[in-house]
Protein backbone atom coordinates (compact mmCIF):
# COMPACT_ATOMS: atom_id res chain seq x y z
CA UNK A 1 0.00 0.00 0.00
CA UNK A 2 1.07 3.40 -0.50
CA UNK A 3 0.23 6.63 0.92
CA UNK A 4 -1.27 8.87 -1.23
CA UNK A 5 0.46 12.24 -1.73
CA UNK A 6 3.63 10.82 -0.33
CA UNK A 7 4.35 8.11 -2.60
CA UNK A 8 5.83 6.37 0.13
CA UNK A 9 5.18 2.41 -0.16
CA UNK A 10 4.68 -0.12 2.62
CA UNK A 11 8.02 -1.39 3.66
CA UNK A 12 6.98 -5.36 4.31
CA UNK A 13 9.06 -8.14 5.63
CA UNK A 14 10.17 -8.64 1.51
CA UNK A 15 11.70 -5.13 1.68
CA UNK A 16 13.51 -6.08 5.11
CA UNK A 17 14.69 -9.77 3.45
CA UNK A 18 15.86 -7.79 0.31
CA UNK A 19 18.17 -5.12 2.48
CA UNK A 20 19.18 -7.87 4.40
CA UNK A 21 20.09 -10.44 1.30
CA UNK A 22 22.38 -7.22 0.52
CA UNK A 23 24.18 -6.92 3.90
CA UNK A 24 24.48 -10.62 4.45
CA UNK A 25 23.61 -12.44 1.28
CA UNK A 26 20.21 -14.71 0.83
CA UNK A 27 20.43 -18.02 2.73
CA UNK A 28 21.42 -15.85 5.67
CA UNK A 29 19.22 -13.40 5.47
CA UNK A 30 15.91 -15.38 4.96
CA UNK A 31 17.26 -17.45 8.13
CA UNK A 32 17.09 -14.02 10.13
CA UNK A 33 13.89 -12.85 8.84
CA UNK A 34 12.61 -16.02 9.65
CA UNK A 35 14.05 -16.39 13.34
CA UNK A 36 12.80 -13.20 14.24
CA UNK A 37 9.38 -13.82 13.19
CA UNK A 38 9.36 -17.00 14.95
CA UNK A 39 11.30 -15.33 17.97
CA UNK A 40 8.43 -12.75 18.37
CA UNK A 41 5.69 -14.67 17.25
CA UNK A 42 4.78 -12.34 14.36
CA UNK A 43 3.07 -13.41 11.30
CA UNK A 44 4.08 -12.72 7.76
CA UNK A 45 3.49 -10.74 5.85
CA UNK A 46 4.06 -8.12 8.53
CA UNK A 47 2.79 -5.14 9.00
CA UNK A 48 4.92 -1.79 10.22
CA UNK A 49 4.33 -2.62 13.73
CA UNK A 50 6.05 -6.25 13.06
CA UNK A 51 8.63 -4.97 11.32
CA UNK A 52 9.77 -2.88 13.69
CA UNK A 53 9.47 -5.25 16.33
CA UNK A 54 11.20 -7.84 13.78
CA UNK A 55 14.24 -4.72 13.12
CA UNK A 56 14.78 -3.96 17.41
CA UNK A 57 15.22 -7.74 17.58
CA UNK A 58 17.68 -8.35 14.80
CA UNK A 59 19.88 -4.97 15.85
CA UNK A 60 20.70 -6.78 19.32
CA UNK A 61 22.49 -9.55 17.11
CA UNK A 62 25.24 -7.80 15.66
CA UNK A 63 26.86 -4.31 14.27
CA UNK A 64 26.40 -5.28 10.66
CA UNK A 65 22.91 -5.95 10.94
CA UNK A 66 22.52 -3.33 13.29
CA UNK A 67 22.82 -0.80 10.30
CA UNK A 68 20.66 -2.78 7.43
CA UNK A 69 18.13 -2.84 10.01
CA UNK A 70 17.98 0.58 11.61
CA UNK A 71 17.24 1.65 8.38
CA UNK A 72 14.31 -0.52 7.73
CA UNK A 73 13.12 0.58 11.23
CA UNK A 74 13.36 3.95 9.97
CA UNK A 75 11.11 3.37 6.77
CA UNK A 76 8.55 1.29 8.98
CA UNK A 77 7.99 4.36 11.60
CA UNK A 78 7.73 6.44 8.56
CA UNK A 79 5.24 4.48 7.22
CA UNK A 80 3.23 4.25 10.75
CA UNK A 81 3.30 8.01 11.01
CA UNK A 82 2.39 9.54 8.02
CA UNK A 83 -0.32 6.56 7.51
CA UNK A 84 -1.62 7.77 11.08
CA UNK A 85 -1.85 11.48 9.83
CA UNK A 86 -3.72 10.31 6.66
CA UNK A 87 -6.38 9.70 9.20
C-alpha cells in the first residue's frame, strides 16, 4: 500500500529480506527474517508494527545488521506516522 500524496510504499518483511540479502547475502538473510518472526511470534506478511518489532530484535544480534536494520526501522515508523496522519 502506499500513501497517497507521499508516494511512500509499505516497507513489508520482503523489503527487510531484500536489504538484508544485501548486507548478508540470501540463505542468511531469509534465516534471520525467519528467526525473528518465529522469535516474536509475528506473522508474515508483517505489517509496520512487526517490522519494527522484527528490526529492534535483529539490531541486538550484531553491528552489521545493526545498520541494514535501523534503516528498515526507519522506513517502517515512517510508514506508521504519516499513515496515522492520513487519518
Amino acid at each position: 500500500m502506499t500513501i497517497p500524496g507521499y508516494d511512500y510504499a509499505q516497507p513489508t518483511d520482503k523489503s527487510l529480506l531484500a536489504a538484508l540479502t544485501t548486507s548478508v547475502g540470501p540463505d542468511a538473510a531469509k534465516a534471520l527474517t525467519d528467526l525473528a518472526a518465529k522469535k516474536l511470534g509475528r506473522r508474515t506478511p508483517a505489517g509496520p508494527d512487526d517490522l519494527i518489532a522484527m528490526t529492534e530484535y535483529l539490531m541486538e544480534l550484531g553491528d552489521l545488521l545493526r545498520v541494514t536494520t535501523r534503516s528498515e526501522k526507519i522506513r517502517a515508523v515512517t510508514y506508521r506516522a504519516l499513515n496515522a496522519a492520513m487519518r
